[in-house]
Protein backbone atom coordinates (compact mmCIF):
# COMPACT_ATOMS: atom_id res chain seq x y z
CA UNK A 1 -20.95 8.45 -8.26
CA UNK A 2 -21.44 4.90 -8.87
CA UNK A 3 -20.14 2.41 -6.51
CA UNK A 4 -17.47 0.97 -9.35
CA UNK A 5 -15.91 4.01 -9.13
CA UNK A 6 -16.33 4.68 -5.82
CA UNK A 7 -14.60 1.41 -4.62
CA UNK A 8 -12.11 1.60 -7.18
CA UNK A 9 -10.84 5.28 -5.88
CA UNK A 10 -10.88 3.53 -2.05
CA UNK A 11 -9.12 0.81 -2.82
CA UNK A 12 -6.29 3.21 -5.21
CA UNK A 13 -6.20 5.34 -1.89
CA UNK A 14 -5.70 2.58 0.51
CA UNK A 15 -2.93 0.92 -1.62
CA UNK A 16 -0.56 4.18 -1.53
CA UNK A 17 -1.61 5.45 1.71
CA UNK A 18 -0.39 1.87 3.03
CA UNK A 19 2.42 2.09 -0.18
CA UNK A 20 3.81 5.39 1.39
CA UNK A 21 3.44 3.86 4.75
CA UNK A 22 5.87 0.75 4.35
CA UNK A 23 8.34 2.51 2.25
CA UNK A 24 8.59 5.29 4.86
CA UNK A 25 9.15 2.51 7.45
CA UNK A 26 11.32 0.45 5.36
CA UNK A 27 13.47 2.79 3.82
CA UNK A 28 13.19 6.43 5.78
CA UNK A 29 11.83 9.32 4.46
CA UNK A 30 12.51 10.12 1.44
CA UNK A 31 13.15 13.54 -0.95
CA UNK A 32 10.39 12.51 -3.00
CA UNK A 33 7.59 9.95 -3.95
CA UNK A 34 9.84 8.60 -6.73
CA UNK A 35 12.96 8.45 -4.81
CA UNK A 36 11.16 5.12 -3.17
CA UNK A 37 11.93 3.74 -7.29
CA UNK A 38 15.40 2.50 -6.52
CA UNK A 39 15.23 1.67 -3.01
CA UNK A 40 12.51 -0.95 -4.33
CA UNK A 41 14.27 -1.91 -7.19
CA UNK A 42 17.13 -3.54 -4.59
CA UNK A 43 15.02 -4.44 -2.02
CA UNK A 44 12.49 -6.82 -4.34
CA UNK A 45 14.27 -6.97 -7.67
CA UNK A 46 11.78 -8.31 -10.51
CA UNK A 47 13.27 -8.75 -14.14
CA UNK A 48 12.73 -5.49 -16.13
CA UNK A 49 10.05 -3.62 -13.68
CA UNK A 50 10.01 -2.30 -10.39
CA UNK A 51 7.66 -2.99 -7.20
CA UNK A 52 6.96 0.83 -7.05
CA UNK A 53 6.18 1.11 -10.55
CA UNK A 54 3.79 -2.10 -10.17
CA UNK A 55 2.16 -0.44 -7.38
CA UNK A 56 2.04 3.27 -8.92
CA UNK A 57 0.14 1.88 -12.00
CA UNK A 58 -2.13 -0.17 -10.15
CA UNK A 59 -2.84 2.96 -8.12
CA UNK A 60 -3.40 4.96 -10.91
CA UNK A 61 -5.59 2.90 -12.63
CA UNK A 62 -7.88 2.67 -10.28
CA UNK A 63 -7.74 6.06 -9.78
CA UNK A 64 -8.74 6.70 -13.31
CA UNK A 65 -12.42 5.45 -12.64
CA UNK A 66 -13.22 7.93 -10.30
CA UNK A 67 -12.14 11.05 -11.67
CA UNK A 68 -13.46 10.22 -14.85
CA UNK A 69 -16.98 10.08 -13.46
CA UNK A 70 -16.28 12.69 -11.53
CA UNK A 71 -16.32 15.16 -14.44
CA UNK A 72 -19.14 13.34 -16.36
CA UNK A 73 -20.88 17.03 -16.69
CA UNK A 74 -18.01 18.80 -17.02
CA UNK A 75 -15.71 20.10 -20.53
CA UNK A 76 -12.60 19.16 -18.79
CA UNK A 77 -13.38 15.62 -17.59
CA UNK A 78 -10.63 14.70 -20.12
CA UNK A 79 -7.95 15.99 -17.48
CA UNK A 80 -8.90 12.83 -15.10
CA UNK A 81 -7.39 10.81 -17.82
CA UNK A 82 -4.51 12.67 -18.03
CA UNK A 83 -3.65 12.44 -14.11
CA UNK A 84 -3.52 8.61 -14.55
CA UNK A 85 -1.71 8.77 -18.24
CA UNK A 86 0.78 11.28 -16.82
CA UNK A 87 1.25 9.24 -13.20
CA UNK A 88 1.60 5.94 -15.51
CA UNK A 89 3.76 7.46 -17.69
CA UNK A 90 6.02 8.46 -14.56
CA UNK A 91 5.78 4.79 -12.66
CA UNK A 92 7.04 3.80 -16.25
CA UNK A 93 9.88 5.58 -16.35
CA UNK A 94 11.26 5.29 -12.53
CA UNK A 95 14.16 7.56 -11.28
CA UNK A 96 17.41 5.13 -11.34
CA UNK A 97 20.49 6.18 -9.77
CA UNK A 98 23.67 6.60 -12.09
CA UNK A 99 26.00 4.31 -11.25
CA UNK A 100 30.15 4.74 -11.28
CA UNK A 101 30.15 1.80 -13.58
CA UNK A 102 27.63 2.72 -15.97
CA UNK A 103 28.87 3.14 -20.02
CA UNK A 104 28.00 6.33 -21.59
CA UNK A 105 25.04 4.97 -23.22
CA UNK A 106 23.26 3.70 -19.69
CA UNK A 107 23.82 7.21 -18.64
CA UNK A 108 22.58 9.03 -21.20
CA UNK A 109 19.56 6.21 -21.23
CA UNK A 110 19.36 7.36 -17.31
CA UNK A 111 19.26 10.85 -17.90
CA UNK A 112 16.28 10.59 -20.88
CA UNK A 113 14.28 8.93 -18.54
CA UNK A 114 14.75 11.57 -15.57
CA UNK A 115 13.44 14.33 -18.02
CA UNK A 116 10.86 11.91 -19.39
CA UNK A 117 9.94 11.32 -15.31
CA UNK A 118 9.93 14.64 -14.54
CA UNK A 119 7.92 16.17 -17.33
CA UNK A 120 5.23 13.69 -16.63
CA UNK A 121 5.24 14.65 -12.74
CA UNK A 122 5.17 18.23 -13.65
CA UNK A 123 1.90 17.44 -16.37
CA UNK A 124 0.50 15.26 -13.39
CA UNK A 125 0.35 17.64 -10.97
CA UNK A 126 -1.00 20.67 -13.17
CA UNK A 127 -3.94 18.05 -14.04
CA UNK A 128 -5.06 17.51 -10.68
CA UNK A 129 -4.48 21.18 -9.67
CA UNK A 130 -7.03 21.97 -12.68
CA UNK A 131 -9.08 19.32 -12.64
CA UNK A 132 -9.86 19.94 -8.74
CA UNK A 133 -10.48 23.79 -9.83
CA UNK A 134 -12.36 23.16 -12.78
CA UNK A 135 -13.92 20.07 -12.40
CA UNK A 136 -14.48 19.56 -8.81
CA UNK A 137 -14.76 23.29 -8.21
CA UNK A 138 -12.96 23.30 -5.28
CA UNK A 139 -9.80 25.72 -5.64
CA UNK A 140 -8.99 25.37 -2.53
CA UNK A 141 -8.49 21.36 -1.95
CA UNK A 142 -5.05 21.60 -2.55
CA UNK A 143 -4.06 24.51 -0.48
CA UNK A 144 -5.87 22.88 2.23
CA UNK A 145 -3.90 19.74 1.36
CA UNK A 146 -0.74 21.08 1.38
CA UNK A 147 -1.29 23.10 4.45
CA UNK A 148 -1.85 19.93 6.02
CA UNK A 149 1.70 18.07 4.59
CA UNK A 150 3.40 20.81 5.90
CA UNK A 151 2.25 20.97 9.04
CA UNK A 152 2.77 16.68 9.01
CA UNK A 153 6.36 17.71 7.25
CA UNK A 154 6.86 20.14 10.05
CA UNK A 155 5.69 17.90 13.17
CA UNK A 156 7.93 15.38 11.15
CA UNK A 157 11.30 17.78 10.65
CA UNK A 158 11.40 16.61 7.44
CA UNK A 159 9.10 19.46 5.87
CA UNK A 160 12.84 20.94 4.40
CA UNK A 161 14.53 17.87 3.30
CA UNK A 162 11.15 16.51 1.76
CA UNK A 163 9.79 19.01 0.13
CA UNK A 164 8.77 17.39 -3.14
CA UNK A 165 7.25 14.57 -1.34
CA UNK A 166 4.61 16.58 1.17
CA UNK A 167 4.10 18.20 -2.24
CA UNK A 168 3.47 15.13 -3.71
CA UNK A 169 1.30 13.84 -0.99
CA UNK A 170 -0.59 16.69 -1.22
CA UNK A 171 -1.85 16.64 -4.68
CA UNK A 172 -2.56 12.57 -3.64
CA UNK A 173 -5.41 14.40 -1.07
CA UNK A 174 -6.44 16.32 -3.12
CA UNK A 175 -7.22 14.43 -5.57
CA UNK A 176 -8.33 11.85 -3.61
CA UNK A 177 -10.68 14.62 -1.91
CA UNK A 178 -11.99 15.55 -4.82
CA UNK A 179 -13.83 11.98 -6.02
CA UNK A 180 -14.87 11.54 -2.48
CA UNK A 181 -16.12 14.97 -1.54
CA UNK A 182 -17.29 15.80 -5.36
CA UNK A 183 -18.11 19.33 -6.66
């Protein structure tokens, strides 16, 4: 792997790892990954975009790098696109609370983007499941992964209430296991 990409997929990992880590500490733990959205729209507010989302695309395109080059020899390199595309296309389209206030339009404006969100985390996570099975050839990085957020969900007691996000956290790993441990 060149160093480029190598560097690129470091720096993408450091940025959530210490992403997660502040918006744990700031604002609890969370349901999910996306459930930060919100929380960071109040807490920094920025005209039109949202801290998380800024942060989620950076991370993703640097992530990009690195699991294209990953699957150079491979038919299905094309999928490490489509984890960034799919994870850009969610930081795009941010989870936002309804609000009692809202008119019918901003709700139903609310809702499209929830399905629009949620599709794209559902694409997201079947390309990194693939792409570390038939890319990477390792089937068993996220297993391995999630084994381990459960167990940190368990130690944490939050393994219940935060499902999605150990989930979520998982597929990070393994992903990020699969540029830096190849196949």
């Amino acid at each position: 792997m060149s160093t480029f990409a190598l560097v690129f997929a470091i720096v993408s990992l450091l940025i959530i790892a210490g992403f997660v880590a502040l918006s744990i500490r700031k604002f609890g733990m969370q349901r999910s990954y996306s459930a930060f959205a919100p929380k960071w729209s109040e807490a920094v507010p920025i005209k039109n975009m949202n801290l998380w989302s800024i942060v989620t695309v950076v991370v993703a395109f640097l992530f990009v790098f690195g699991s294209i080059e990953r699957g150079t020899d491979s038919p299905w390199q094309f999928l490490g696109f489509f984890m960034s595309v799919f994870l850009i296309i969610v930081a795009l389209d941010p989870l936002l609370e309804p609000k009692p206030d809202d008119t019918d339009a901003e709700k139903k404006r609310k809702h499209t983007l929830l399905i629009v969100h949620t599709v794209a985390a559902l694409l997201c996570a079947a390309a990194v499941i693939l792409w570390t099975i038939l890319v990477c050839h390792r089937w068993w990085l996220y297993p391995v992964a999630f084994a381990l957020m459960a167990f940190q969900g368990f130690a944490s007691k939050t393994l219940k209430s935060s499902f999605v996000f150990w989930a979520e956290m998982a597929l990070f790993v393994s992903g990020y296991a699969g540029i830096l441990i190849g196949g």
